[in-house]
Structures are given as C-alpha cells and as structure tokens.
C-alpha atoms as a PDB file:
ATOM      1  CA  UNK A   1      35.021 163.432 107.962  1.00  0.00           C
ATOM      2  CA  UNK A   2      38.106 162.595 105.768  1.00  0.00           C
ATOM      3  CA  UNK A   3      39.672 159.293 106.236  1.00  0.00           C
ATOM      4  CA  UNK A   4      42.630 158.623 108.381  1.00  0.00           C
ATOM      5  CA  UNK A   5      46.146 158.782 106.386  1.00  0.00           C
ATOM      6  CA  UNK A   6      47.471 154.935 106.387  1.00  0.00           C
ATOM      7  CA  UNK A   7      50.305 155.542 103.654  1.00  0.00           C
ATOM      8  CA  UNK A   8      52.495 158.665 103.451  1.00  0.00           C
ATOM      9  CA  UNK A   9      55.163 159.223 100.648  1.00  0.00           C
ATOM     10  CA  UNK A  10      58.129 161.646 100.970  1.00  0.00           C
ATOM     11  CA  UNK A  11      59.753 162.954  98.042  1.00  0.00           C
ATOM     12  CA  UNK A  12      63.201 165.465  98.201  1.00  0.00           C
ATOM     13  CA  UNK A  13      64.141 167.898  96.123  1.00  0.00           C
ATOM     14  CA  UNK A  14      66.871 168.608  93.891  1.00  0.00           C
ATOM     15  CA  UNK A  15      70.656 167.567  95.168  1.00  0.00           C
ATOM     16  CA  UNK A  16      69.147 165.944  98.433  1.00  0.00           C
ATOM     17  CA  UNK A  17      68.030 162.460  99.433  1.00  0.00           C
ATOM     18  CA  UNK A  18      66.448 160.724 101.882  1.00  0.00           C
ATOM     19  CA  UNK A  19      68.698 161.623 104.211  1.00  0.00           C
ATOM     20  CA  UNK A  20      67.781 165.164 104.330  1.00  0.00           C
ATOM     21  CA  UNK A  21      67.305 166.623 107.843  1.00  0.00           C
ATOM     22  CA  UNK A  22      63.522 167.253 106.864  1.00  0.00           C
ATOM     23  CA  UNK A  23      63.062 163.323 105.652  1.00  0.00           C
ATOM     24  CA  UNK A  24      64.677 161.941 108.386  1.00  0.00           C
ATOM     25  CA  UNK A  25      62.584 163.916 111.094  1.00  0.00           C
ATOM     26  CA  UNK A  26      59.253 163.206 110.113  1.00  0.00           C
ATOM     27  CA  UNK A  27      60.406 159.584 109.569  1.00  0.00           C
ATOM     28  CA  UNK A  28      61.389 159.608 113.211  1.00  0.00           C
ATOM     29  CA  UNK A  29      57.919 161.326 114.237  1.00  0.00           C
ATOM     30  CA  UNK A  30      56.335 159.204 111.755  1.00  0.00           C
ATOM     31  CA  UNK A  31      57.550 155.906 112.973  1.00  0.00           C
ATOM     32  CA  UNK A  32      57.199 157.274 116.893  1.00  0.00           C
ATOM     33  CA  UNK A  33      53.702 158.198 116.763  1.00  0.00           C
ATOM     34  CA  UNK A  34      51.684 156.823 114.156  1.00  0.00           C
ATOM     35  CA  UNK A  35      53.952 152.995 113.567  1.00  0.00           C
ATOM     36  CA  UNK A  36      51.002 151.478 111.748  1.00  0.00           C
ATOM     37  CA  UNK A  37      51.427 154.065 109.078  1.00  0.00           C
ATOM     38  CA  UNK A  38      53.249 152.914 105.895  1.00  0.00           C
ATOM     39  CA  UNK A  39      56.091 155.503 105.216  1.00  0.00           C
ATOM     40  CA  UNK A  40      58.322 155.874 101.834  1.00  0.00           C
ATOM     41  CA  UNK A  41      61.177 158.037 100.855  1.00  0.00           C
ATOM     42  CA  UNK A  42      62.595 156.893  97.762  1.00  0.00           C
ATOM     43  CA  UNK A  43      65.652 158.197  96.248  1.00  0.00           C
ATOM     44  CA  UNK A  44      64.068 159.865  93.548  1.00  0.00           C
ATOM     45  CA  UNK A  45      66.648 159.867  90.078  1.00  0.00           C
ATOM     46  CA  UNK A  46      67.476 162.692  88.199  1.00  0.00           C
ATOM     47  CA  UNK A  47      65.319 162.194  85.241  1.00  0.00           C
ATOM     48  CA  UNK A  48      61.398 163.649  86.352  1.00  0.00           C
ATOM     49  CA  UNK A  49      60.190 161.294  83.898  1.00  0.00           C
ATOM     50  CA  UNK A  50      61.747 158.193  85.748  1.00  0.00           C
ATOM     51  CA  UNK A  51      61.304 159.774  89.138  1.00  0.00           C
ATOM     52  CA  UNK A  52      57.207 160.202  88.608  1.00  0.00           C
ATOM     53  CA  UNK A  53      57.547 156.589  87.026  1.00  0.00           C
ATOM     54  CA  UNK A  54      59.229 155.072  89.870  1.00  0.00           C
ATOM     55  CA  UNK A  55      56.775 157.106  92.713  1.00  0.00           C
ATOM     56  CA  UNK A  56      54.050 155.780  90.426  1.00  0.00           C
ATOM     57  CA  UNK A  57      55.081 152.652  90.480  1.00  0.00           C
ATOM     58  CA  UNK A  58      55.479 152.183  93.977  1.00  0.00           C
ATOM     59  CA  UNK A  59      51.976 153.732  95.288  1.00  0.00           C
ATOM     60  CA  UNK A  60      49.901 152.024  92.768  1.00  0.00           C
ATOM     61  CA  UNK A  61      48.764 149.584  95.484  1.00  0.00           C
ATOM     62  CA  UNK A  62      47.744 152.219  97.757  1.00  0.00           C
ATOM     63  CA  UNK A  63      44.859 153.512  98.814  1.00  0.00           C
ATOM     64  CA  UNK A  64      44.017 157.226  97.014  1.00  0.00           C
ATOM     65  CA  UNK A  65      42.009 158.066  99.696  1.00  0.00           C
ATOM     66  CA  UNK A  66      43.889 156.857 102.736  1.00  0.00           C
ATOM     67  CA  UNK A  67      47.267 158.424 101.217  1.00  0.00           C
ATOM     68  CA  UNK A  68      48.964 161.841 101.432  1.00  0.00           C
ATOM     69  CA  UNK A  69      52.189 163.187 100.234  1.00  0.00           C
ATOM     70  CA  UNK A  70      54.693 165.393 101.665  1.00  0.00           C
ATOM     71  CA  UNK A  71      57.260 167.739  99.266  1.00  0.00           C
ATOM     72  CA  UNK A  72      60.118 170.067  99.508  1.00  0.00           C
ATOM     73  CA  UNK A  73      61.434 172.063  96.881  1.00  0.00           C
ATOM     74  CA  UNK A  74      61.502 169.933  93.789  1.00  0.00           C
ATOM     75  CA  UNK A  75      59.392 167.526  95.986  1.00  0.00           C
ATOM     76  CA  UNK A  76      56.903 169.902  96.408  1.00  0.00           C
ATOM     77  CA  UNK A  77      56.511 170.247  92.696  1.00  0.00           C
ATOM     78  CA  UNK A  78      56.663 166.753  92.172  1.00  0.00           C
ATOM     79  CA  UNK A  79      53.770 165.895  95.076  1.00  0.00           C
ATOM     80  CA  UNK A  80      51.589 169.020  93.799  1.00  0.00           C
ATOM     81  CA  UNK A  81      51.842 166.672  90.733  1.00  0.00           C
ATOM     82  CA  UNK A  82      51.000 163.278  92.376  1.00  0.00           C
ATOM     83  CA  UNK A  83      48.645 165.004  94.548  1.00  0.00           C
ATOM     84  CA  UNK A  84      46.793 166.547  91.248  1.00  0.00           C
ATOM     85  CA  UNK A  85      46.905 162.574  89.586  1.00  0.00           C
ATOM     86  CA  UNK A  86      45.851 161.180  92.767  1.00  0.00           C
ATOM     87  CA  UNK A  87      43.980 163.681  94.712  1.00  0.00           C
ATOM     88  CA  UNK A  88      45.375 163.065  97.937  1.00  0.00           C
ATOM     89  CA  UNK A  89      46.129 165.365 100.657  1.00  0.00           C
ATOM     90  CA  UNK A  90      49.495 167.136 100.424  1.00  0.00           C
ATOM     91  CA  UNK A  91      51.783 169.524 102.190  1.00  0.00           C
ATOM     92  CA  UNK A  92      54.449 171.358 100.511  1.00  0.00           C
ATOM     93  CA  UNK A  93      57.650 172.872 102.212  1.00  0.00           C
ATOM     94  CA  UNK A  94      59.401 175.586 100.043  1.00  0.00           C
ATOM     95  CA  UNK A  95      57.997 173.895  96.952  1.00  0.00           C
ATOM     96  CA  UNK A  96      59.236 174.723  93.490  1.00  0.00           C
ATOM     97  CA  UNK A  97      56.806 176.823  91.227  1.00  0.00           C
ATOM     98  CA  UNK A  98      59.045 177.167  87.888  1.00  0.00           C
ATOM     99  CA  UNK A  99      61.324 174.301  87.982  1.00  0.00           C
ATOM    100  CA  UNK A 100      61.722 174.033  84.144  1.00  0.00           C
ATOM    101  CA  UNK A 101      62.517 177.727  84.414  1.00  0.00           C
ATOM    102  CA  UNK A 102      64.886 177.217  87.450  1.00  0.00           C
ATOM    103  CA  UNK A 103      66.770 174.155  86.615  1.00  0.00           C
ATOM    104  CA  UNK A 104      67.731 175.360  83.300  1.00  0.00           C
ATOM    105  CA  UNK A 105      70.393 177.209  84.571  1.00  0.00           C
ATOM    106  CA  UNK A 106      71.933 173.664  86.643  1.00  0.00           C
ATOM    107  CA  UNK A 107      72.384 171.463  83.628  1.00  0.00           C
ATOM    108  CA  UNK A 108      75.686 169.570  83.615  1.00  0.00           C
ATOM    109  CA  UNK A 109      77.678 167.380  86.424  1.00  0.00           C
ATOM    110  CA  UNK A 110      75.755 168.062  90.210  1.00  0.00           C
ATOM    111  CA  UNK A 111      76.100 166.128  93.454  1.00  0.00           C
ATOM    112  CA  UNK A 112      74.589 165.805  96.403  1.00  0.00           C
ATOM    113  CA  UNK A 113      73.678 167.693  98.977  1.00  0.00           C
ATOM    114  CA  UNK A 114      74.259 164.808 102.068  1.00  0.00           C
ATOM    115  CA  UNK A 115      77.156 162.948 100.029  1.00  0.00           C
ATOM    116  CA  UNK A 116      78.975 165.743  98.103  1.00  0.00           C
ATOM    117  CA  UNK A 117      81.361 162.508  96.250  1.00  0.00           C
ATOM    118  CA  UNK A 118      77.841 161.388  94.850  1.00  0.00           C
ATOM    119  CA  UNK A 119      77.878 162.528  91.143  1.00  0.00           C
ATOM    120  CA  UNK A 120      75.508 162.922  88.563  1.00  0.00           C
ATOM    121  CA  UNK A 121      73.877 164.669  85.500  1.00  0.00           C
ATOM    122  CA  UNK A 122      70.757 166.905  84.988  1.00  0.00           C
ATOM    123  CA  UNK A 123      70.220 166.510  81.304  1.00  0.00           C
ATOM    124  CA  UNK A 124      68.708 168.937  79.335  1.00  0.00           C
ATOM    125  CA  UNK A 125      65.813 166.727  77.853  1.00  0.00           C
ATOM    126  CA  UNK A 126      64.875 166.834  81.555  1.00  0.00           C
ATOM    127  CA  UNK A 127      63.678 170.281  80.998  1.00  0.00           C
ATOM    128  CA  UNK A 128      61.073 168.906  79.033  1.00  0.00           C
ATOM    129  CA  UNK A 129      60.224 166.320  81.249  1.00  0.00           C
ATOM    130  CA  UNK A 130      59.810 169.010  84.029  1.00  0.00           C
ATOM    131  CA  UNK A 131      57.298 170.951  81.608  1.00  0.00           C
ATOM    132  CA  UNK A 132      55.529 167.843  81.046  1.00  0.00           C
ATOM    133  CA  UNK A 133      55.037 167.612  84.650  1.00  0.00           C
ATOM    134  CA  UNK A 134      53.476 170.999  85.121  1.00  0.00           C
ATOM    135  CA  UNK A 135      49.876 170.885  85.588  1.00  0.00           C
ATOM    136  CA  UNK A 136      47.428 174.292  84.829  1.00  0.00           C
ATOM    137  CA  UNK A 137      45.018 175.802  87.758  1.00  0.00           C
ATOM    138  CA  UNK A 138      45.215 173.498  90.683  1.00  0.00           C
ATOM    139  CA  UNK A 139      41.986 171.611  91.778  1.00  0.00           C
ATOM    140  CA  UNK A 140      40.978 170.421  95.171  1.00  0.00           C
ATOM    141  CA  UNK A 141      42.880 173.431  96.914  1.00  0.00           C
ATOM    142  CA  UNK A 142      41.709 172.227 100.418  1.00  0.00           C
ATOM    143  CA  UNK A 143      43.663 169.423 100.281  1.00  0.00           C
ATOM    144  CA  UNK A 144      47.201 171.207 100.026  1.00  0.00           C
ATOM    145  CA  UNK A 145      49.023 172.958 102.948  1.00  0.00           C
ATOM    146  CA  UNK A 146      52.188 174.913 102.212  1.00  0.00           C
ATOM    147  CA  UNK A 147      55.027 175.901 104.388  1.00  0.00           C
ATOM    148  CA  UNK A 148      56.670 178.861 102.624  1.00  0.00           C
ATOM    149  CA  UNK A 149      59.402 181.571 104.180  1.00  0.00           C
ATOM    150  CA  UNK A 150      59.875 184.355 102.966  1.00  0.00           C
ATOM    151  CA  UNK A 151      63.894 184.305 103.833  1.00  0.00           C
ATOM    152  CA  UNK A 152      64.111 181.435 101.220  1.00  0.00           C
ATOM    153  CA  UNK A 153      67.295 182.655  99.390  1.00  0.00           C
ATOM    154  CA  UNK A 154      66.814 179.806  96.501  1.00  0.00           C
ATOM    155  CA  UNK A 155      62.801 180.559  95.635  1.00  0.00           C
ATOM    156  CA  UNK A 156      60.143 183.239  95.660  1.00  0.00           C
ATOM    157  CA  UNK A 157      58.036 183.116  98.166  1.00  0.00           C
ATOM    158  CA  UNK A 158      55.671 185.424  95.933  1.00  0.00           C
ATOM    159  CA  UNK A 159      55.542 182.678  93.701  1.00  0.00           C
ATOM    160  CA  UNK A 160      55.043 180.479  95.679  1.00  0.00           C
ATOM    161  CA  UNK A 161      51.774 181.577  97.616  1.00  0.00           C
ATOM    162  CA  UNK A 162      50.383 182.836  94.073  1.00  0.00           C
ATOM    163  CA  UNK A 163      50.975 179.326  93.285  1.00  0.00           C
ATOM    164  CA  UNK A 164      48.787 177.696  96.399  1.00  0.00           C
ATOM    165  CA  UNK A 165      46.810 180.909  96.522  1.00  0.00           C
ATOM    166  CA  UNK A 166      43.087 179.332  98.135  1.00  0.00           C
ATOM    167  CA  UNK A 167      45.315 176.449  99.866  1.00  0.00           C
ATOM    168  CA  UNK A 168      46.441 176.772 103.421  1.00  0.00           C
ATOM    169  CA  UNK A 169      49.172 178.521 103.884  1.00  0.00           C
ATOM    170  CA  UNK A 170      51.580 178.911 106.642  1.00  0.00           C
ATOM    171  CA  UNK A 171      54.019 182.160 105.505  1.00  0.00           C
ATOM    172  CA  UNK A 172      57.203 182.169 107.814  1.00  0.00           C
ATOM    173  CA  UNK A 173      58.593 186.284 107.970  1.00  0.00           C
ATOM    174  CA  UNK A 174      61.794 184.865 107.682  1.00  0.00           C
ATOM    175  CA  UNK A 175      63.419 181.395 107.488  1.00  0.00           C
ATOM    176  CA  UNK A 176      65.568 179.715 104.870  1.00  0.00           C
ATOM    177  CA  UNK A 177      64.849 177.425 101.518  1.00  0.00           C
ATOM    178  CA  UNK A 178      66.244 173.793 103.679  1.00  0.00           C
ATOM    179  CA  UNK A 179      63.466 175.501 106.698  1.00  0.00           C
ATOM    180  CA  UNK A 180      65.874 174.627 109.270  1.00  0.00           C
ATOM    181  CA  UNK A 181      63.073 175.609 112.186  1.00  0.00           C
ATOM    182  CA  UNK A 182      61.706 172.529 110.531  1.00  0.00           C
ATOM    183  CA  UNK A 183      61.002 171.112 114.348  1.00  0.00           C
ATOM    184  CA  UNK A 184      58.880 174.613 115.023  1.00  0.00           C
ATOM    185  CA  UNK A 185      56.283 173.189 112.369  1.00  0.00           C
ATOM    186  CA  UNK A 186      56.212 169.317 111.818  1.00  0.00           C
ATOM    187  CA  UNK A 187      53.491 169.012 114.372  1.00  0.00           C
ATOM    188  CA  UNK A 188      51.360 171.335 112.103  1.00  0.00           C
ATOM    189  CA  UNK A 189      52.389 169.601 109.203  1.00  0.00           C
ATOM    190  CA  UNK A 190      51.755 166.189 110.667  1.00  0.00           C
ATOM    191  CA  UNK A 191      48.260 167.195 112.249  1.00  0.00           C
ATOM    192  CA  UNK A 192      47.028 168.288 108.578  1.00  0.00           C
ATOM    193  CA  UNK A 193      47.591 165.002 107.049  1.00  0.00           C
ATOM    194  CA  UNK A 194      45.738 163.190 109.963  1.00  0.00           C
ATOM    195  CA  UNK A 195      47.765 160.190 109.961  1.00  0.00           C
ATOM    196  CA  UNK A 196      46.297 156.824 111.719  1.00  0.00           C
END
C-alpha cells in the first residue's frame, strides 16, 4: 500500500501562473479537504534551468515518498521531469511532449496569460535548457496519470498518449488545451495522488 501524499507541488505552464483557473481549483479542493497537506505553486521563471532550480530547491526537504506533483502543459513536462528525479507520483493535464520543438517558434517578448501587462522574454539558450530537461523512456509508468483531450488546439494528443503510453490515461473525445471541464475531473485527479 503506497503512502499517503503529505506534500503536493503545482507547476503551470508556459504564459500562466499560479493563478490559473486549474491552480487555483485544486488549491481550493486541496486546502478544503485534505488541510494537513502541504501545497506549493510557485511562479515558475522563464528560464527551465532556473525554474527546475528553484522547484528543486524548494522540495528538497520533502519527503520523496510522501510527495506527488501535478503539471499542465509546460508543467506537465516539467513534473514528468521532477517526477523521473524524484520518483513520485504525478498527474499530467495536457502536458507538453516536444517543448524544445514547440517553444522555438515563441522566442522574443511574451506575457501572461492572467496579467496580459506582465512582460517578459523566452530566450533562445532556453531551448537548450528545455533539451537538457528531456529525459529518454520513462520509468515507473504506474506512478503517472495523464489527462489528455483530444480537442487540445495547442498540442497533440497523439503525442501525448505515445508519450505516457503504459501510464494511466484518461483521453477526453473532445475538450480544449486550458481543460476548462477541469471540475468534471479533479476528483479523479485528486483520488490518484491519495492525498492525507
């Protein structure tokens, strides 16, 4: 019998923030439900490099097997990652397959998503940083669990169950890349990570 989930990390993708309508649910659920649970959902920066540093950083202290991760889009890449350093449970919503592939084409002045005055740069060394990032043949496939639509207009969803092929795997006919149904599948997403 796994142990319970004590710490849970939540990490947004590209252009978002904590604020995202996905973060700021399951912190509501989170803090509702399970209030002995330790929740985090930094604002990750633009660099990979200093966002894996500053993630690292901040769960050094906690338990590997008592914590999970949650990911969307560039999250989801990013947590496959932690969850692949750390092996810790994991669920991924949309999560990005390619991003070194994808991102290449976004280089240059962005803002964000929830506060469109917010300004900054994707660099091109961060490219590299994303390739550095990308890890082979996943292990421990039991311990991921990804949400992925097939309506997502920003990523394929081919790639993206190729990716997680042996994982779990809940495939939505339809939906969007933000998964605004989000409410129709936090409970599923929640129950997975079987937080304390």
């Amino acid at each position: 019998m796994p142990l319970l989930t004590t710490h849970l990390l939540y990490l947004h993708g590209f252009r978002s923030s904590p604020q995202s309508m996905k973060a700021q649910k399951t912190a509501a659920r989170v803090a509702d439900r399970h209030p002995g649970v330790t929740w985090w959902c930094p604002q990750l920066p633009p660099s990979p490099r200093e966002a894996m540093a500053l993630v690292a950083e901040g769960i050094s202290a906690w338990p590997q097997a008592q914590m999970a991760v949650i990911g969307s889009s560039l999250g989801g890449f990013y947590a496959t990652h932690v969850a692949q350093t750390r092996a810790c449970r994991a669920v991924l919503l949309n999560p990005a397959v390619h991003p070194a592939r994808d991102l290449a084409a976004h280089i240059g002045e962005q803002t964000t998503w929830q506060h469109p005055q917010d300004r900054f740069f994707f660099r091109p060394e961060y490219i590299d940083e994303l390739q550095a990032l990308t890890h082979g043949p996943l292990t421990g496939l039991q311990r991921y669990f990804a949400v992925i639509a097939k309506g997502d207009e920003v990523l394929d969803w081919r790639e993206m169950t190729a990716r997680y092929a042996g994982a779990r795997v809940k495939l939505l006919e339809g939906g969007d890349h933000a998964l605004s149904d989000f409410d129709a599948h936090i409970d599923e997403v929640l129950d997975f990570l079987s937080l304390a």
